[in-house]
Protein backbone atom coordinates (compact mmCIF):
# COMPACT_ATOMS: atom_id res chain seq x y z
CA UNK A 1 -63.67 -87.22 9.08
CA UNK A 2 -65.71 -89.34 6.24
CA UNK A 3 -63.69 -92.05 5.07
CA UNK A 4 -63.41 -92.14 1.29
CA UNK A 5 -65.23 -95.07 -0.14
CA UNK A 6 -64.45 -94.17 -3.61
CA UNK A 7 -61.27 -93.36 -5.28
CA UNK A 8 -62.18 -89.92 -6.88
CA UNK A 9 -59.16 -88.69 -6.18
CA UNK A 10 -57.61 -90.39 -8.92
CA UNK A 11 -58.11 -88.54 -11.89
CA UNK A 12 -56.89 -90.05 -14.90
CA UNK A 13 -57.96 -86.69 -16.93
CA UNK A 14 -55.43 -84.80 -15.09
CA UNK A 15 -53.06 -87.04 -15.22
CA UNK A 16 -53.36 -87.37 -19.06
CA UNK A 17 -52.96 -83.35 -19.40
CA UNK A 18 -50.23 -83.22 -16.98
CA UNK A 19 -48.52 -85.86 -19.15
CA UNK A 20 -48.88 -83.87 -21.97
CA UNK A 21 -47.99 -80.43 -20.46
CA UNK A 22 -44.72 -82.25 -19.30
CA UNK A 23 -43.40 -83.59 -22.52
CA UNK A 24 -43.57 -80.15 -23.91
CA UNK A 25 -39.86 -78.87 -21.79
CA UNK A 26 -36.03 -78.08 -22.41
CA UNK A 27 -33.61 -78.70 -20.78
CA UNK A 28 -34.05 -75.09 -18.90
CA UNK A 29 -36.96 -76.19 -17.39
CA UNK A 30 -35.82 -80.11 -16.39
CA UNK A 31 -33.12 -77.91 -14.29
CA UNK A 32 -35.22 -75.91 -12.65
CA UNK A 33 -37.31 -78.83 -11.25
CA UNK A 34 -34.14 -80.54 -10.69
CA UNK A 35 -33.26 -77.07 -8.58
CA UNK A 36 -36.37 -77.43 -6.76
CA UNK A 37 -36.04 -80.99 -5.70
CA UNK A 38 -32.75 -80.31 -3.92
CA UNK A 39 -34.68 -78.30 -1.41
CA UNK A 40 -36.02 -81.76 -0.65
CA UNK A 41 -39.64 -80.38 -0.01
CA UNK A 42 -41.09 -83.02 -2.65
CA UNK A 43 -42.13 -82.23 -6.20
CA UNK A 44 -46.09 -81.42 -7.78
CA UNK A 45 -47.24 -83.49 -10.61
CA UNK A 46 -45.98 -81.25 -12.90
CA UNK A 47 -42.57 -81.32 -11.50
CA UNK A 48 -42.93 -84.98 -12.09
CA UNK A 49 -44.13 -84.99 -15.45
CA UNK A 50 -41.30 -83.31 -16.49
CA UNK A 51 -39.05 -85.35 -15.14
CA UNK A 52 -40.74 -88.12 -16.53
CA UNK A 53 -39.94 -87.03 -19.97
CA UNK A 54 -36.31 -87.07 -20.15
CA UNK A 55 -34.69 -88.38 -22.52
CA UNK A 56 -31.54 -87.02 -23.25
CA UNK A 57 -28.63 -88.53 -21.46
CA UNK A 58 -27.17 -85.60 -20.28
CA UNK A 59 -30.30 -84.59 -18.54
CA UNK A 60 -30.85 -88.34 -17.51
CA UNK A 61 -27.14 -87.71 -15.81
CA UNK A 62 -28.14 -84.78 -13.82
CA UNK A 63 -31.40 -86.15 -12.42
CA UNK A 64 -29.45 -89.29 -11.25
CA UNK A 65 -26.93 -86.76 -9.85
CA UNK A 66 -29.87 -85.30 -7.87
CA UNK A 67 -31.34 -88.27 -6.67
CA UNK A 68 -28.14 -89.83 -5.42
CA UNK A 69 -27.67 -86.42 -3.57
CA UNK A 70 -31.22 -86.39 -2.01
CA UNK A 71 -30.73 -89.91 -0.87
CA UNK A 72 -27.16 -89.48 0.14
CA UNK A 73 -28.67 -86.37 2.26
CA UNK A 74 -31.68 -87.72 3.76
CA UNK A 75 -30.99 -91.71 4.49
CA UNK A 76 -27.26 -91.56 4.72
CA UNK A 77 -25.26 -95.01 3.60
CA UNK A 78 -28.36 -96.87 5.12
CA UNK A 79 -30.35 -99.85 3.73
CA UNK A 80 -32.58 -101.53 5.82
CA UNK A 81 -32.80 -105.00 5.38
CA UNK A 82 -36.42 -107.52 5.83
CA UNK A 83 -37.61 -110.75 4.49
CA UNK A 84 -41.25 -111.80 3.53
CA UNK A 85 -42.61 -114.61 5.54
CA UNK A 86 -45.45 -116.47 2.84
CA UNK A 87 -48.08 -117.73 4.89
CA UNK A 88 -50.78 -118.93 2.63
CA UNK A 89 -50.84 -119.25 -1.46
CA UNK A 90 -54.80 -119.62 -1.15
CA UNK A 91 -56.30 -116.85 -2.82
CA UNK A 92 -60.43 -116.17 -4.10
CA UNK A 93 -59.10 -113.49 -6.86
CA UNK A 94 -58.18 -114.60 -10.03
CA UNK A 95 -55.65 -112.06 -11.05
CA UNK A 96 -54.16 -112.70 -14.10
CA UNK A 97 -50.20 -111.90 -13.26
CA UNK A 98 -49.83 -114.07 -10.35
CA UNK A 99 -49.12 -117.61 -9.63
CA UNK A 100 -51.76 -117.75 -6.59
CA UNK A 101 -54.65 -117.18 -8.84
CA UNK A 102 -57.72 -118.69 -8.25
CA UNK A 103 -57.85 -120.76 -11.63
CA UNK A 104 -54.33 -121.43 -11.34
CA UNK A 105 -53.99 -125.53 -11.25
CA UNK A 106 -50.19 -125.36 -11.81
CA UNK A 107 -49.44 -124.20 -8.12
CA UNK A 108 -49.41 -126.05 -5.15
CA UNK A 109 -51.88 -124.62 -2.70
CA UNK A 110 -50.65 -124.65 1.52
CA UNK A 111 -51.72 -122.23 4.40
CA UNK A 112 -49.11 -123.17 6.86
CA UNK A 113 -49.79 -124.28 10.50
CA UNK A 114 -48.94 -122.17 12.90
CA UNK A 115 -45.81 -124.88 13.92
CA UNK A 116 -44.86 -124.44 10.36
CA UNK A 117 -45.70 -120.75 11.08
CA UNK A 118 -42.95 -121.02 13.94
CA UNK A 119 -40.61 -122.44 12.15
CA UNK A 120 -40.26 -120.20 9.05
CA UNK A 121 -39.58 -117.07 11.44
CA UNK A 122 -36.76 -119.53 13.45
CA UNK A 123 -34.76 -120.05 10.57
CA UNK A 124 -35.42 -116.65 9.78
CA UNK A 125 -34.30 -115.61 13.31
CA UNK A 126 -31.17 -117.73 12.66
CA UNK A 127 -30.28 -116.55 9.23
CA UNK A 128 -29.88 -112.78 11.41
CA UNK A 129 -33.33 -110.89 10.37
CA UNK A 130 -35.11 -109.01 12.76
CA UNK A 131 -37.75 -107.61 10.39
CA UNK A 132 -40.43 -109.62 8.56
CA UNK A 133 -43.21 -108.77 5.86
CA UNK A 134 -45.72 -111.24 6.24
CA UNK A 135 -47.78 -112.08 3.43
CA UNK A 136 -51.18 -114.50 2.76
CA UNK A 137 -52.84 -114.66 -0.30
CA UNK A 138 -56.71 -113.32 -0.44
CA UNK A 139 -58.33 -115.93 1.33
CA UNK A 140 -57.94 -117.82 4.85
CA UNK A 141 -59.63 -121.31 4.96
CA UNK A 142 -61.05 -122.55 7.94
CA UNK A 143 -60.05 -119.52 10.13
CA UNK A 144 -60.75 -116.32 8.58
CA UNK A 145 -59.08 -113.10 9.26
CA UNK A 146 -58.09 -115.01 12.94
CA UNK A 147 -55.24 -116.91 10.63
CA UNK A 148 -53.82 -113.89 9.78
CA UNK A 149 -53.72 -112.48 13.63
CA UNK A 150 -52.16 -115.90 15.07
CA UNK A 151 -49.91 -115.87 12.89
CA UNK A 152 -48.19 -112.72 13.62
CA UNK A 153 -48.52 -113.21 17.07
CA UNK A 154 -46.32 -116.69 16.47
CA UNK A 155 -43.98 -114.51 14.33
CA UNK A 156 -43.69 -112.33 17.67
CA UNK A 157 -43.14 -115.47 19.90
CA UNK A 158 -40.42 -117.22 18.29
CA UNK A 159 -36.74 -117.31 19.25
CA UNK A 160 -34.10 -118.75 19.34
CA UNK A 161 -30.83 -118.16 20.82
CA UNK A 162 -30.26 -114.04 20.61
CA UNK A 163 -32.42 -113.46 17.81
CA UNK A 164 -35.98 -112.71 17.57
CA UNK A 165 -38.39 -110.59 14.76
CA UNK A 166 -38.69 -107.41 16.50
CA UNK A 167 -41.02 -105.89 13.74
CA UNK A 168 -43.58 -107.78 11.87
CA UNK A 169 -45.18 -105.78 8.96
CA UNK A 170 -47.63 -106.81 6.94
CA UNK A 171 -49.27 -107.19 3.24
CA UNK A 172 -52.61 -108.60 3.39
CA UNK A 173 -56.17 -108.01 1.21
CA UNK A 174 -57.75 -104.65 2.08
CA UNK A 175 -59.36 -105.02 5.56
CA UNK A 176 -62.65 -103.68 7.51
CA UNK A 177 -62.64 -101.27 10.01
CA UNK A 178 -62.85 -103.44 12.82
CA UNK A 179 -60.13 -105.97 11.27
CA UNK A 180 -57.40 -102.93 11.08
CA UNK A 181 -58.17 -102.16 14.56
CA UNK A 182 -57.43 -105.88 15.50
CA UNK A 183 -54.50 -105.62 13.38
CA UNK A 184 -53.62 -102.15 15.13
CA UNK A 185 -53.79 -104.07 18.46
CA UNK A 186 -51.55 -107.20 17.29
CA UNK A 187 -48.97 -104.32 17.24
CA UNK A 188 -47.96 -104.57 13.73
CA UNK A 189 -45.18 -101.94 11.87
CA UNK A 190 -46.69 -100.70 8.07
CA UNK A 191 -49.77 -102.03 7.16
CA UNK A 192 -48.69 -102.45 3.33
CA UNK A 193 -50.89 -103.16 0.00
CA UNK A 194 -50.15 -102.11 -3.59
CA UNK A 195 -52.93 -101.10 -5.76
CA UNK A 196 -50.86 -102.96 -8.34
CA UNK A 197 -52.00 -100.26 -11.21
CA UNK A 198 -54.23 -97.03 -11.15
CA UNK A 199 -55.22 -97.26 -14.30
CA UNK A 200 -59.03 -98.29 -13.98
CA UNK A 201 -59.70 -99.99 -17.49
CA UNK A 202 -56.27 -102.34 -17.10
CA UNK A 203 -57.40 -102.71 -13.89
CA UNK A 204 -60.66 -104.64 -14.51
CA UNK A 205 -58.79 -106.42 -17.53
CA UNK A 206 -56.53 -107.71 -15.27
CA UNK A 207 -58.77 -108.92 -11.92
CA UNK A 208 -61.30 -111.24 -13.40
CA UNK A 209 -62.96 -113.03 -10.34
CA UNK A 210 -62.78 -112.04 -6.61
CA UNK A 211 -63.20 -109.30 -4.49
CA UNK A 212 -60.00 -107.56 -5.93
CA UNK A 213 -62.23 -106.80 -9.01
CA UNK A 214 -63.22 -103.72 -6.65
CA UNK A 215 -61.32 -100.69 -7.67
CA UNK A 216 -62.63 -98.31 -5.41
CA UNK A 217 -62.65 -101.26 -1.81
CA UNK A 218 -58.81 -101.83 -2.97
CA UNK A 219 -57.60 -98.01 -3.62
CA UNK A 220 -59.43 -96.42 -0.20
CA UNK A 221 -57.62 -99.43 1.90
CA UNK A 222 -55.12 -96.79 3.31
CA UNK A 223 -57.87 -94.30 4.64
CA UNK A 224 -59.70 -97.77 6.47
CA UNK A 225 -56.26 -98.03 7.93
CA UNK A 226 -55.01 -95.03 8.97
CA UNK A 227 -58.81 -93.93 10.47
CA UNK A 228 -58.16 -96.81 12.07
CA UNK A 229 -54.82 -95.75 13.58
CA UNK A 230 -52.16 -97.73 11.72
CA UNK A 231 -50.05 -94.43 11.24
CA UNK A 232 -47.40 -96.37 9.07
CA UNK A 233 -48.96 -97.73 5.39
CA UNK A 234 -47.25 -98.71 2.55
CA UNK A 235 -48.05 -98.30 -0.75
CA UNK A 236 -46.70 -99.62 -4.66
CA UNK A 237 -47.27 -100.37 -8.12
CA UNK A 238 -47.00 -103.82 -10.30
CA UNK A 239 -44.90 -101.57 -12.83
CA UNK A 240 -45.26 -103.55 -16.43
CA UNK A 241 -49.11 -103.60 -16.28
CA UNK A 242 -49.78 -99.98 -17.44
CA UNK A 243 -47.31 -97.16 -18.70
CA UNK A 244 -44.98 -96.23 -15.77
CA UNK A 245 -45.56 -92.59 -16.32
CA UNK A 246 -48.88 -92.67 -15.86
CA UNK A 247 -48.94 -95.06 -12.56
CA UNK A 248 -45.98 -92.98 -10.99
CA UNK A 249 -48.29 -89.38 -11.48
CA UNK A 250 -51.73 -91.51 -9.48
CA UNK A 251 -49.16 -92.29 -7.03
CA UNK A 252 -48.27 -88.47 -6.53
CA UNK A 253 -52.54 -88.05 -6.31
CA UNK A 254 -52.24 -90.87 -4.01
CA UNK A 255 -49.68 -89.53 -1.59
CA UNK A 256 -51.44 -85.91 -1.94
CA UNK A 257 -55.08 -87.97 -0.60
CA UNK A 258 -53.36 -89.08 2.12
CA UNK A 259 -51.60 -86.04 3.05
CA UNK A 260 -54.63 -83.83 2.55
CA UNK A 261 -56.94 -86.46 4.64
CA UNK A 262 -54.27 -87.71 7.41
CA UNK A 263 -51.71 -85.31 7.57
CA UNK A 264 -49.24 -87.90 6.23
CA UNK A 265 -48.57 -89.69 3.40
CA UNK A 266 -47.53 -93.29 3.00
CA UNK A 267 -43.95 -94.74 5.10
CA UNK A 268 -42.96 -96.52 1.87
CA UNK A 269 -43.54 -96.93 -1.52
CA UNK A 270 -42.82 -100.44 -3.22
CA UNK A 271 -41.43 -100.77 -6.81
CA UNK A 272 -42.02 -104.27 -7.92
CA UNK A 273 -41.78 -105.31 -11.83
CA UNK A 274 -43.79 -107.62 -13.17
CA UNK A 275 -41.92 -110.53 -13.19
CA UNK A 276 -42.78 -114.37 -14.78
CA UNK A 277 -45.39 -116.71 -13.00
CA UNK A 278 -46.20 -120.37 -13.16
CA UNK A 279 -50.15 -119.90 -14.56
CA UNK A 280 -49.58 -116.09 -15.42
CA UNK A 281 -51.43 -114.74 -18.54
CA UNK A 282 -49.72 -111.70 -18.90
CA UNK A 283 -45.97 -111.71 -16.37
CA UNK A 284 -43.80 -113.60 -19.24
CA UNK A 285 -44.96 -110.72 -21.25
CA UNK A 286 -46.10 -107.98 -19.96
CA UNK A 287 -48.28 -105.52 -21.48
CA UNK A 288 -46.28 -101.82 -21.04
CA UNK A 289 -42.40 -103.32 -19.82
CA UNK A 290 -40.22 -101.14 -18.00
CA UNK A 291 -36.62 -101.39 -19.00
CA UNK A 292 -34.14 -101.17 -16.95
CA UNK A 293 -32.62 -97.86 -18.10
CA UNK A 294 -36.56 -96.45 -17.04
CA UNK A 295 -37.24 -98.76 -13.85
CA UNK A 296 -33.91 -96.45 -12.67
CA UNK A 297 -35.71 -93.48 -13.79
CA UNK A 298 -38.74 -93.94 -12.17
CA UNK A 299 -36.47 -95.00 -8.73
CA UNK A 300 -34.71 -91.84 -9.12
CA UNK A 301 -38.19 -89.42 -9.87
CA UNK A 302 -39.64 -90.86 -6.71
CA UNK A 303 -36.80 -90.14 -4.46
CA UNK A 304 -36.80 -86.82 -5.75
CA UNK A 305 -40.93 -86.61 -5.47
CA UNK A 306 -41.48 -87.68 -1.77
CA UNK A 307 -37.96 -87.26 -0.41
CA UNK A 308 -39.07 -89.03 3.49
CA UNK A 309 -40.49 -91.93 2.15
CA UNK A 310 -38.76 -95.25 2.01
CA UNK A 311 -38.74 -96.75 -1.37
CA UNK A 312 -38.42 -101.02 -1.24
CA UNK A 313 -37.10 -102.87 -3.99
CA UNK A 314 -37.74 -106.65 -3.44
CA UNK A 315 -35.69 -109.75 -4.69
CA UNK A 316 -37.57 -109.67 -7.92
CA UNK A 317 -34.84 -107.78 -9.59
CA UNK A 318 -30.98 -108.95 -9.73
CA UNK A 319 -28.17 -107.91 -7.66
CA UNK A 320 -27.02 -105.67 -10.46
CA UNK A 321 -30.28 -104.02 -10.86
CA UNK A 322 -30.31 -103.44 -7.14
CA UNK A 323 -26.78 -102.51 -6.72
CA UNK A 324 -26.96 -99.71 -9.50
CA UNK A 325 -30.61 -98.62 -7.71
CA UNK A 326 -29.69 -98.17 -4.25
CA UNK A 327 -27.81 -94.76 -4.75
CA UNK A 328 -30.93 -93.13 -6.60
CA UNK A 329 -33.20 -93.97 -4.03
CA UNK A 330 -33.97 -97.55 -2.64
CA UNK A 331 -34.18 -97.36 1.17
CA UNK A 332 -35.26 -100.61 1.89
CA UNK A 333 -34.38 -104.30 0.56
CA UNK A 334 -35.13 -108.05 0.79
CA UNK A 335 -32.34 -110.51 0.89
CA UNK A 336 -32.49 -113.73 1.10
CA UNK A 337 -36.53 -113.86 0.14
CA UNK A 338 -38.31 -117.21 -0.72
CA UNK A 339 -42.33 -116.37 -1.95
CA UNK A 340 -43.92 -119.89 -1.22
CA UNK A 341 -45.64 -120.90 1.82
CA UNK A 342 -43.02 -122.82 3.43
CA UNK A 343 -40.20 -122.02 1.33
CA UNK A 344 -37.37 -121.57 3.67
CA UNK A 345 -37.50 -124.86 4.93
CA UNK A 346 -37.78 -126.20 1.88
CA UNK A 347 -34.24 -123.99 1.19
CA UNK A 348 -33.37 -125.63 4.62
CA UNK A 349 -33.82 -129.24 3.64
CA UNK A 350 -32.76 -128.76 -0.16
CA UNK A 351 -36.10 -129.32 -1.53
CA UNK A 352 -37.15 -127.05 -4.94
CA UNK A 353 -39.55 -124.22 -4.49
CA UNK A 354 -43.21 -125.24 -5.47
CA UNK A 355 -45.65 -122.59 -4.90
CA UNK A 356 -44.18 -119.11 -5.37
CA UNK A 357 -45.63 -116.08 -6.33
CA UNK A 358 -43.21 -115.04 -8.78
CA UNK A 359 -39.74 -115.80 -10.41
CA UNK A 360 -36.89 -113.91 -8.14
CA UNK A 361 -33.87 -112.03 -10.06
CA UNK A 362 -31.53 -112.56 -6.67
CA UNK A 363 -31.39 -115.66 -5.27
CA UNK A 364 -28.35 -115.31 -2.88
CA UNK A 365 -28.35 -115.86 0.17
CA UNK A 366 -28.80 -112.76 3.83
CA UNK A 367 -25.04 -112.83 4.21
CA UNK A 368 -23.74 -112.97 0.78
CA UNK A 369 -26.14 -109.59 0.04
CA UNK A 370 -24.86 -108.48 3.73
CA UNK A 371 -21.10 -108.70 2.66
CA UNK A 372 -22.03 -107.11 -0.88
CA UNK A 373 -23.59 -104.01 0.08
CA UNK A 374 -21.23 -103.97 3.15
CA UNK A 375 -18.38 -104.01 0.29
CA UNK A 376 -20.38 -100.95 -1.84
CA UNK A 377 -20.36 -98.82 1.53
CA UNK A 378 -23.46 -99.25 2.54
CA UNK A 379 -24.61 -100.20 6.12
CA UNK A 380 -27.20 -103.30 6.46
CA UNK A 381 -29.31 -101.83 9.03
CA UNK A 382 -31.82 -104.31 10.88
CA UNK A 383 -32.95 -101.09 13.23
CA UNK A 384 -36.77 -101.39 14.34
CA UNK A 385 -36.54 -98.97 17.08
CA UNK A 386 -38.84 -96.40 15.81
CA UNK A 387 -41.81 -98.58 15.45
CA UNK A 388 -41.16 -99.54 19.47
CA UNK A 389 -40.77 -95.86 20.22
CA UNK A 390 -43.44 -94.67 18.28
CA UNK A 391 -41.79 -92.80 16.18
CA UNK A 392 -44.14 -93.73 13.29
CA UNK A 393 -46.55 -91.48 11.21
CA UNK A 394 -46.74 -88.11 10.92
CA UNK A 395 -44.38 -87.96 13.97
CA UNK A 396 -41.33 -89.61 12.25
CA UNK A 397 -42.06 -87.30 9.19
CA UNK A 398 -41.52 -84.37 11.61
CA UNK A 399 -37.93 -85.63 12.60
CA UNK A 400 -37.40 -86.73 8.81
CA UNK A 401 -37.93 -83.86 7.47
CA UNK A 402 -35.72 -80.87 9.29
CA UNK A 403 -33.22 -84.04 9.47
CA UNK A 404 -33.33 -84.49 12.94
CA UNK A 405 -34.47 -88.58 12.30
CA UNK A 406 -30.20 -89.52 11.56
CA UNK A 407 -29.28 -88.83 14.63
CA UNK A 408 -31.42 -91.85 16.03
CA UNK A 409 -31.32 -93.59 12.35
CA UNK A 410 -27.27 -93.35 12.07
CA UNK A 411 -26.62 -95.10 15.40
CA UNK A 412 -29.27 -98.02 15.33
CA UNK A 413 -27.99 -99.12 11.91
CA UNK A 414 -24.83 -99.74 13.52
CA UNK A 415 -25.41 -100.92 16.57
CA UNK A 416 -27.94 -103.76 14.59
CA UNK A 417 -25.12 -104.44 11.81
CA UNK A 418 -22.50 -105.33 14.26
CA UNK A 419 -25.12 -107.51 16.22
CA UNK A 420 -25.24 -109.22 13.15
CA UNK A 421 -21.93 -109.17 12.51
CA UNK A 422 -21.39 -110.78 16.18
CA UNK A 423 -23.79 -113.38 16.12
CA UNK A 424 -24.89 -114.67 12.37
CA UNK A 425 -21.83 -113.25 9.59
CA UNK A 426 -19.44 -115.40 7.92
CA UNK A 427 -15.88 -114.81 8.48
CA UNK A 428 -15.62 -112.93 5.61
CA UNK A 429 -18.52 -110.79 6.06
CA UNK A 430 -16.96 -110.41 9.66
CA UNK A 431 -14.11 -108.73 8.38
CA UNK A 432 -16.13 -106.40 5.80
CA UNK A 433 -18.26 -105.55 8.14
CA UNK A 434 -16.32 -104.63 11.28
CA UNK A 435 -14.07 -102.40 8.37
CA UNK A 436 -17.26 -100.16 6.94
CA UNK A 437 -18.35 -99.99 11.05
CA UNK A 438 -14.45 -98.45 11.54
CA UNK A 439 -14.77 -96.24 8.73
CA UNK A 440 -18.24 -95.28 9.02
CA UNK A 441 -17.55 -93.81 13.06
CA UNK A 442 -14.17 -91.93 11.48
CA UNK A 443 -16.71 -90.00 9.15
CA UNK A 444 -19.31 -89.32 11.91
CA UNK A 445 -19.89 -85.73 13.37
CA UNK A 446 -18.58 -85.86 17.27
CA UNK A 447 -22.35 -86.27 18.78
CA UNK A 448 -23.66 -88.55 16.40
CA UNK A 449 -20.07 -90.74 16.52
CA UNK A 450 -20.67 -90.88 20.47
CA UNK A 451 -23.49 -92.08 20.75
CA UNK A 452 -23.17 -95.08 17.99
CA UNK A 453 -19.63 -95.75 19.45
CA UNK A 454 -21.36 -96.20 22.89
CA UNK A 455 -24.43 -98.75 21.13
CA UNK A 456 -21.92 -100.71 19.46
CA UNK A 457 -19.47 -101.14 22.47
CA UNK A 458 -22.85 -102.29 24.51
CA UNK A 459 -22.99 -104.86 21.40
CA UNK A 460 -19.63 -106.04 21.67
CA UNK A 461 -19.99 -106.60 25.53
CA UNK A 462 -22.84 -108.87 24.70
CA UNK A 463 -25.86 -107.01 25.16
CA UNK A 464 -28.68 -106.73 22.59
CA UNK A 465 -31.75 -104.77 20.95
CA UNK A 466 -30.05 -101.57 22.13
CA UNK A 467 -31.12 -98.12 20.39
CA UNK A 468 -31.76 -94.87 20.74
């Protein structure tokens, strides 16, 4: 199979008429896509356009109705929880949204050593995650694409007392062919990268120097990846850049490549919003904003669009932003995220951030968002035993999809929370915690209550990393 070295499957001309065609419904038709997505068999572009042009707040009410009942369906009470590790701030693109711009004299440049390497994933370990994302900027003095390597294998090596990162994913520049297959062999989860928009003219307007100014080298990233036999890829948007309607409808051409070419779309898709920057041009203000009232629109349309893959929502937005999000879609969450090089032992050793990549909406703390979501219902799940199984690809889409993938998904989440619980929560989070895990088993069917009541006794006992 020929690896696509340009992005013609892209079409902004379709899109365009699609986006038309869509703003022309009733509310006749809005329900009848809204019909169609609770067969959870994913939408068409035109399916999405339509939903794209709600406005009325009745109809607003029933698509949030439908996405809460897709997600409710599909992932359960379930949010999976990671961190980014920052590795680098040293970037050759000049990028006029972020803070690690190449022009940028405002930040303070660093490419940790791989000591300081070690000791950003120990207080990590000790803070209870088991899941990284670890992030450079586009360029690695000195050492090349090797930098990127030795540092997830420190990321692998370091623990400390019963913790350790089980799962290292990874957001790095678009890659070669023969650096995905060394990143394939450093055993990495989801190779992630966000085009940031599809929209080719606000595209070059917005990438002035560097390598990134590449359209085409940055959009084909995911076949270079996948040919090269990462089966789990993650993809996003920088929502704020160009009109949110038009970025979510490339996605759906994006997913549809993938599927068409691979058999399998992305794992995730990321929802950032442009958010301020020290040295940005454009974050403080950003060209096309999403308010909030859409940004939980375009949540709920994607949920409802690709109903298998995980959806992340980052620390960018606030805890009330994420609270209300997490029933119409969001699968995945940071907590507790710093985005300098360094930046958790400078939150160690009380020293301000210098360096970050963007402003964060929630600054709290792993446990304090642990005890919140545990207090919404939720379950803080810190599983990673389908990468080690590998159930990844278009193999976990085949348990996914018929709904088989709970009855391994349900029990790991628990069995990880009360490890957690056991060995990092606060008192209080103790208590809220051990309560959902109670009341969580007394809602289980018999086999799927069995088996988690079996992983979480093996917890209490004092065994760990146990799964199914």
């Amino acid at each position: 199979m020929a690896i696509a070295e340009t992005a013609t499957f892209i079409d902004e001309a379709e899109i365009g008429s699609v986006l038309e065609a869509g703003a022309k419904h009733d509310s006749g038709r809005v329900r009848e896509v809204l019909a169609a997505a609770l067969e959870m068999k994913g939408l068409g572009m035109s399916d999405v356009a339509v939903l794209a042009g709600i406005s009325d707040p009745e109809m607003l009410g029933e698509l949030f109705a439908a996405a809460r009942q897709v997600k409710e369906h599909i992932y359960g009470r379930r949010l999976v929880i990671f961190a980014p590790l920052y590795v680098s701030n040293f970037c050759a693109n000049d990028c006029t949204y972020c803070a690690f711009r190449l022009r940028n004299k405002e930040v303070k440049r660093r490419a940790l050593t791989q000591d300081e390497v070690a000791n950003e994933a120990r207080i990590l370990v000790e803070s209870g995650h088991k899941r990284v994302l670890l992030v450079a900027g586009e360029s690695y003095p000195n050492e090349g694409f090797d930098y990127v390597l030795k540092c997830i294998d420190t990321v692998y090596k370091t623990k400390s007392g019963p913790g350790e990162i089980r799962r290292v994913n990874v957001n790095v520049a678009p890659l070669n062919m023969d650096e995905f297959h060394a990143l394939q062999e450093a055993k990495i989860g989801t190779y992630q990268l966000f085009q940031e928009t599809y929209h080719r003219e606000t595209y070059r307007q917005v990438h002035l120097v560097g390598k990134k100014r590449d359209y085409d080298w940055r959009v084909t990233v995911m076949d270079r990846a996948m040919s090269a036999g990462i089966q789990d890829v993650g993809v996003g948007v920088l929502f704020g850049l160009w009109d949110w309607r038009f970025e979510i409808l490339a996605l759906m051409q994006h997913v549809r490549h993938l599927e068409q070419a691979f058999g399998v779309g992305p794992h995730t898709i990321s929802v950032p919003r442009l958010e301020p920057a020290v040295g940005s041009d454009v974050a403080t203000h950003p060209p096309k904003p999403v308010a909030d009232i859409e940004f939980r629109k375009l949540v709920a349309i994607l949920r409802l669009a690709v109903p298998y893959t995980g959806i992340i929502l980052s620390t960018r937005e606030t805890a009330n932003i994420r609270r209300e999000t997490f029933a119409l879609g969001i699968s995945q969450i940071s907590a507790g995220s710093r985005t300098n090089p360094g930046g958790y032992a400078e939150e160690e050793g009380g020293i301000t951030e210098d360096g970050q990549q963007f402003s964060l909406g929630d600054h709290r703390s792993l446990d304090e968002v642990v005890k919140d979501i545990a207090g919404l219902g939720y379950i803080p799940s810190f599983c990673t035993g389908c990468y080690r199984l590998g159930r990844v690809g278009k193999d976990f889409m085949d348990l996914a999809k018929p709904g088989d993938i709970r009855m391994h998904c349900d029990p790991n989440a628990l069995s990880t929370f009360a490890e957690y619980l056991a060995d990092y929560a606060s008192p209080e989070t103790r208590v809220v915690g051990e309560a959902l895990i109670t009341e969580t088993l007394a809602t289980m069917d018999p086999k799927s209550r069995a088996v988690s009541e079996k992983l979480v006794e093996k917890v209490r006992a004092g065994r760990r990393d146990v799964f199914v």
